[in-house]
C-alpha atoms as a PDB file:
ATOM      1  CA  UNK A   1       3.717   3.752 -12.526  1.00  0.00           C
ATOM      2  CA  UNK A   2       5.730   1.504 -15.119  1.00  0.00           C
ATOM      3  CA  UNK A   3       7.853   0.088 -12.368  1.00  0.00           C
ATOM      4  CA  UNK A   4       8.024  -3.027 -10.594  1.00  0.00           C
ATOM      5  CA  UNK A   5       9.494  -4.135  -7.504  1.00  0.00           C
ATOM      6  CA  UNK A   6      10.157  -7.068  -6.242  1.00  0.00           C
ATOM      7  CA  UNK A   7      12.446  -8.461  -2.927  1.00  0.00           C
ATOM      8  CA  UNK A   8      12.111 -12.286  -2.813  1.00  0.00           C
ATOM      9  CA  UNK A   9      11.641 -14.513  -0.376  1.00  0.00           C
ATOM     10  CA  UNK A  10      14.929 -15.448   0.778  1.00  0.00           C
ATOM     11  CA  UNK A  11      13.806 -18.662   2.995  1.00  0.00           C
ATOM     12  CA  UNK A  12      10.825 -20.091   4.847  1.00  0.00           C
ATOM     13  CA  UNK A  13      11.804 -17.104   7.696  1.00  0.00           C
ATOM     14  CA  UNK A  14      11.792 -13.917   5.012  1.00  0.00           C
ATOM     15  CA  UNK A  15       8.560 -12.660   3.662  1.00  0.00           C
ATOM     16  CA  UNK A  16       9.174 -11.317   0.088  1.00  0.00           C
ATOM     17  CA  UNK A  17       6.876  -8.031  -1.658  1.00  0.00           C
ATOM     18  CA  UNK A  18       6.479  -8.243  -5.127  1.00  0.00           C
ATOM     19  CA  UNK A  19       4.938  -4.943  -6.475  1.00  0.00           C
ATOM     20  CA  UNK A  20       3.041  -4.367 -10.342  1.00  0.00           C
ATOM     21  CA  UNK A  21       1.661  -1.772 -12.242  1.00  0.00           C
ATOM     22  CA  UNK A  22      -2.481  -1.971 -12.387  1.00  0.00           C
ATOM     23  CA  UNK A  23      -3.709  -2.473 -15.915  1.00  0.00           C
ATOM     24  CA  UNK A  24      -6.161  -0.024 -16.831  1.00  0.00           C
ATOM     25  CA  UNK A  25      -5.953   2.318 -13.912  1.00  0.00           C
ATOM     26  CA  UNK A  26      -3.516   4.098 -11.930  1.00  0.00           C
ATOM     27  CA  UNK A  27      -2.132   2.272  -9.204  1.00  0.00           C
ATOM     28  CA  UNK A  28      -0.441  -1.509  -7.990  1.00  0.00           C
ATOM     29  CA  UNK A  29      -1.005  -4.834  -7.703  1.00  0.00           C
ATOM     30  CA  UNK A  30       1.637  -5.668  -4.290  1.00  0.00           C
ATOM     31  CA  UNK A  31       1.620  -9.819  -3.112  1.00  0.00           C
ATOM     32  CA  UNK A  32       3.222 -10.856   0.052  1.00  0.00           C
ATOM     33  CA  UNK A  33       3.747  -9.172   3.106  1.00  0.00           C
ATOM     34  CA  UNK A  34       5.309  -5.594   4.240  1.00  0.00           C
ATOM     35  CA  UNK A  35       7.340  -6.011   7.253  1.00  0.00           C
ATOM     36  CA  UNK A  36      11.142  -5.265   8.101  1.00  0.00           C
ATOM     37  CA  UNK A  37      12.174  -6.272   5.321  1.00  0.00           C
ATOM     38  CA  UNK A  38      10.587  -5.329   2.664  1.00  0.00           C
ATOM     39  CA  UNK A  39       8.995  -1.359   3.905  1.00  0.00           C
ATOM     40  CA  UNK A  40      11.564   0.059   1.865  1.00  0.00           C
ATOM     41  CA  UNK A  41       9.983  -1.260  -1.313  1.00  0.00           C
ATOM     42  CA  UNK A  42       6.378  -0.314   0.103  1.00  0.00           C
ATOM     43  CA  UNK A  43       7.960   3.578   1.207  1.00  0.00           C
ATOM     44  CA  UNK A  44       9.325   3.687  -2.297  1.00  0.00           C
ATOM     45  CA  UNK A  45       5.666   2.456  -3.933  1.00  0.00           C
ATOM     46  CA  UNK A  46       3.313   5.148  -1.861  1.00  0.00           C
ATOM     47  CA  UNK A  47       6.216   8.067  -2.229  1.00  0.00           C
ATOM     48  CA  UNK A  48       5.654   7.446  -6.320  1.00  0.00           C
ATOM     49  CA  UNK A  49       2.173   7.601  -5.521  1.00  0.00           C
ATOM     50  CA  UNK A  50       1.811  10.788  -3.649  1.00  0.00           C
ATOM     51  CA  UNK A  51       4.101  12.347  -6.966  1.00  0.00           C
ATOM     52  CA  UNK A  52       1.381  11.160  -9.648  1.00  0.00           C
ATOM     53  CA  UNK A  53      -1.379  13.366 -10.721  1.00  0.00           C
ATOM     54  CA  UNK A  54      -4.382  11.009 -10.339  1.00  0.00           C
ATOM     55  CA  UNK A  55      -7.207  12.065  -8.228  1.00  0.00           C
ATOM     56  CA  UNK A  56      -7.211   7.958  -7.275  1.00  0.00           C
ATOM     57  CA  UNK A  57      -4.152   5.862  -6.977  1.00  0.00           C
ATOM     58  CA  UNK A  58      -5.242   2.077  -6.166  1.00  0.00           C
ATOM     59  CA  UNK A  59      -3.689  -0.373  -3.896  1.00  0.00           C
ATOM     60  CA  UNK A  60      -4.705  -3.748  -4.954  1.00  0.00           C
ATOM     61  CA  UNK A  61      -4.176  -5.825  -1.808  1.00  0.00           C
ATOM     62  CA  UNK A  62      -5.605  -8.751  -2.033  1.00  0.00           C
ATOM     63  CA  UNK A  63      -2.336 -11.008  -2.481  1.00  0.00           C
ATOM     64  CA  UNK A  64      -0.774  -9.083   0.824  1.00  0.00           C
ATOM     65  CA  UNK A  65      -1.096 -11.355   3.840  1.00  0.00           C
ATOM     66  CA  UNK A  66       0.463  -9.316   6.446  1.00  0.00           C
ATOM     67  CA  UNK A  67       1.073  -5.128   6.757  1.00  0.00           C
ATOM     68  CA  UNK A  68       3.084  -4.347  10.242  1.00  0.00           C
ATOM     69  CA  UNK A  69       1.758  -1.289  11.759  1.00  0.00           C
ATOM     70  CA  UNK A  70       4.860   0.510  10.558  1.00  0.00           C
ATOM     71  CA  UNK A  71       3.947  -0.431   6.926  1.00  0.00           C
ATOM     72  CA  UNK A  72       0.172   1.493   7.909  1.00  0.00           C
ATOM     73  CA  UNK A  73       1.824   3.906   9.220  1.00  0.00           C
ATOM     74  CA  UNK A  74       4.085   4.999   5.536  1.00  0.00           C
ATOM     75  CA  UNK A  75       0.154   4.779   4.293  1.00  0.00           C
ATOM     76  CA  UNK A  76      -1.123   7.019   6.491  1.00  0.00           C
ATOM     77  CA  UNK A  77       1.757   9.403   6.491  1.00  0.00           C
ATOM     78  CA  UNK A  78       1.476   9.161   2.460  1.00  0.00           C
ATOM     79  CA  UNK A  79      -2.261  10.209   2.220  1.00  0.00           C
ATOM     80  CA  UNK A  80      -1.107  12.990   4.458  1.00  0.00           C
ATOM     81  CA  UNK A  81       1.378  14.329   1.589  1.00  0.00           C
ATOM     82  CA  UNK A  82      -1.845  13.907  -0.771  1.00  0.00           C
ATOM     83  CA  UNK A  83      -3.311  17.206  -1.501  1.00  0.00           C
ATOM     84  CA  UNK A  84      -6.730  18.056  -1.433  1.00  0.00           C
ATOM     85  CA  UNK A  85      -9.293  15.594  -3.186  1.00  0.00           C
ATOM     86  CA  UNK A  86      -6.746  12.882  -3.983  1.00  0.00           C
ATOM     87  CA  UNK A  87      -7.134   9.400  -2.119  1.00  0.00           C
ATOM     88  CA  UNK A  88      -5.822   5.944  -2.112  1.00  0.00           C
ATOM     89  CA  UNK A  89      -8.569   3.107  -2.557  1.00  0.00           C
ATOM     90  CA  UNK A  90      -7.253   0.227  -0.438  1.00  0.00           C
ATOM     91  CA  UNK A  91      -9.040  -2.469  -1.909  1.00  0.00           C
ATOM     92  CA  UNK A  92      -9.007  -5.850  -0.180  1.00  0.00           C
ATOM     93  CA  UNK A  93      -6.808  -5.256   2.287  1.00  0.00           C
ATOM     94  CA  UNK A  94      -5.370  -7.781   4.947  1.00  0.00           C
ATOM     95  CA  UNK A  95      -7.835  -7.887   7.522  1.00  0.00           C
ATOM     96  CA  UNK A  96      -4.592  -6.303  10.137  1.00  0.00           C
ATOM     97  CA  UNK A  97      -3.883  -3.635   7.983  1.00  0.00           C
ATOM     98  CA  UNK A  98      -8.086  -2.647   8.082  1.00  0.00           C
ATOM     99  CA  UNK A  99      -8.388  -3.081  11.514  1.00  0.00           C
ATOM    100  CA  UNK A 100      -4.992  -0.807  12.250  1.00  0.00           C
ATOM    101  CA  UNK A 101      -6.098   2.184   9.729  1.00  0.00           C
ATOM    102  CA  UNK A 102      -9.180   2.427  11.894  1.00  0.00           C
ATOM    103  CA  UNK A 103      -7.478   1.828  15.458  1.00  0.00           C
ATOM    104  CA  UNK A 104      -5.077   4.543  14.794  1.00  0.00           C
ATOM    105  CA  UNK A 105      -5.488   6.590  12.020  1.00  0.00           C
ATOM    106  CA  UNK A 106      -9.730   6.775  11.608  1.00  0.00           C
ATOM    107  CA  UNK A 107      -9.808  10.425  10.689  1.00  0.00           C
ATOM    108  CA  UNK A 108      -7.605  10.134   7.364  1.00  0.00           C
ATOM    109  CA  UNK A 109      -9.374  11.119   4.501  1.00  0.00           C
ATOM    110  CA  UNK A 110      -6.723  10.547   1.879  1.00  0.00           C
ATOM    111  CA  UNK A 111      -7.429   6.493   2.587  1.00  0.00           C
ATOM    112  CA  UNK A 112     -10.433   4.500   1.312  1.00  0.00           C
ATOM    113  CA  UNK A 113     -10.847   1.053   1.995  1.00  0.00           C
ATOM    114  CA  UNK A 114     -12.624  -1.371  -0.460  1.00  0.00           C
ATOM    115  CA  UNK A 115     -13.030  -5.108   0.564  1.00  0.00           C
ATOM    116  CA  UNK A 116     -14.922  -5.820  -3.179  1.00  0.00           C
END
């Protein structure tokens, strides 16, 4: 994925999502939060995903603070679309996000969370 995305923070009130390619490895790099305003950026990022051909496609997470439950819910509907074998590593995830992905989707075996 060669593209980045970005929606910034308009004011103290509106979280921003800035999304970047990994170096080295297929995937992103995404800093801020996914709410309201920015899940279109975060649908757009995981339906790219679900089109590449890697067998892994890494999340790098550590720089998201927040991930409403409709923004684990596009994940989990995403590593539904992935076929057989493929995954996404989640790795360092907010602890919500975590927490959420095993509340309500703790069967899905297209996601794989890393906290290292």
């Amino acid at each position: 994925m060669n593209t980045r995305y970005q929606v910034p923070a308009a004011g103290p009130r509106v979280p921003g999502l800035a999304v970047f390619p990994l170096a080295g490895r297929q995937g992103v790099r995404a800093a801020g939060e996914v709410g309201l305003t920015t899940r279109a950026i975060w649908e757009g990022v995981l339906e790219q995903a679900v089109r590449e051909d890697e067998d892994v496609y890494y999340l790098e997470l550590s720089d998201v603070t927040f991930v409403d439950v409709a923004g684990a819910g596009a994940l989990a509907a995403a590593a539904g679309q992935l076929r057989d074998g493929r995954r996404f590593v989640v790795r360092r995830p907010p602890p919500a996000l975590r927490r959420t992905l095993d509340l309500l989707w703790p069967d899905q075996a297209g996601i794989e969370v890393s906290t290292s």
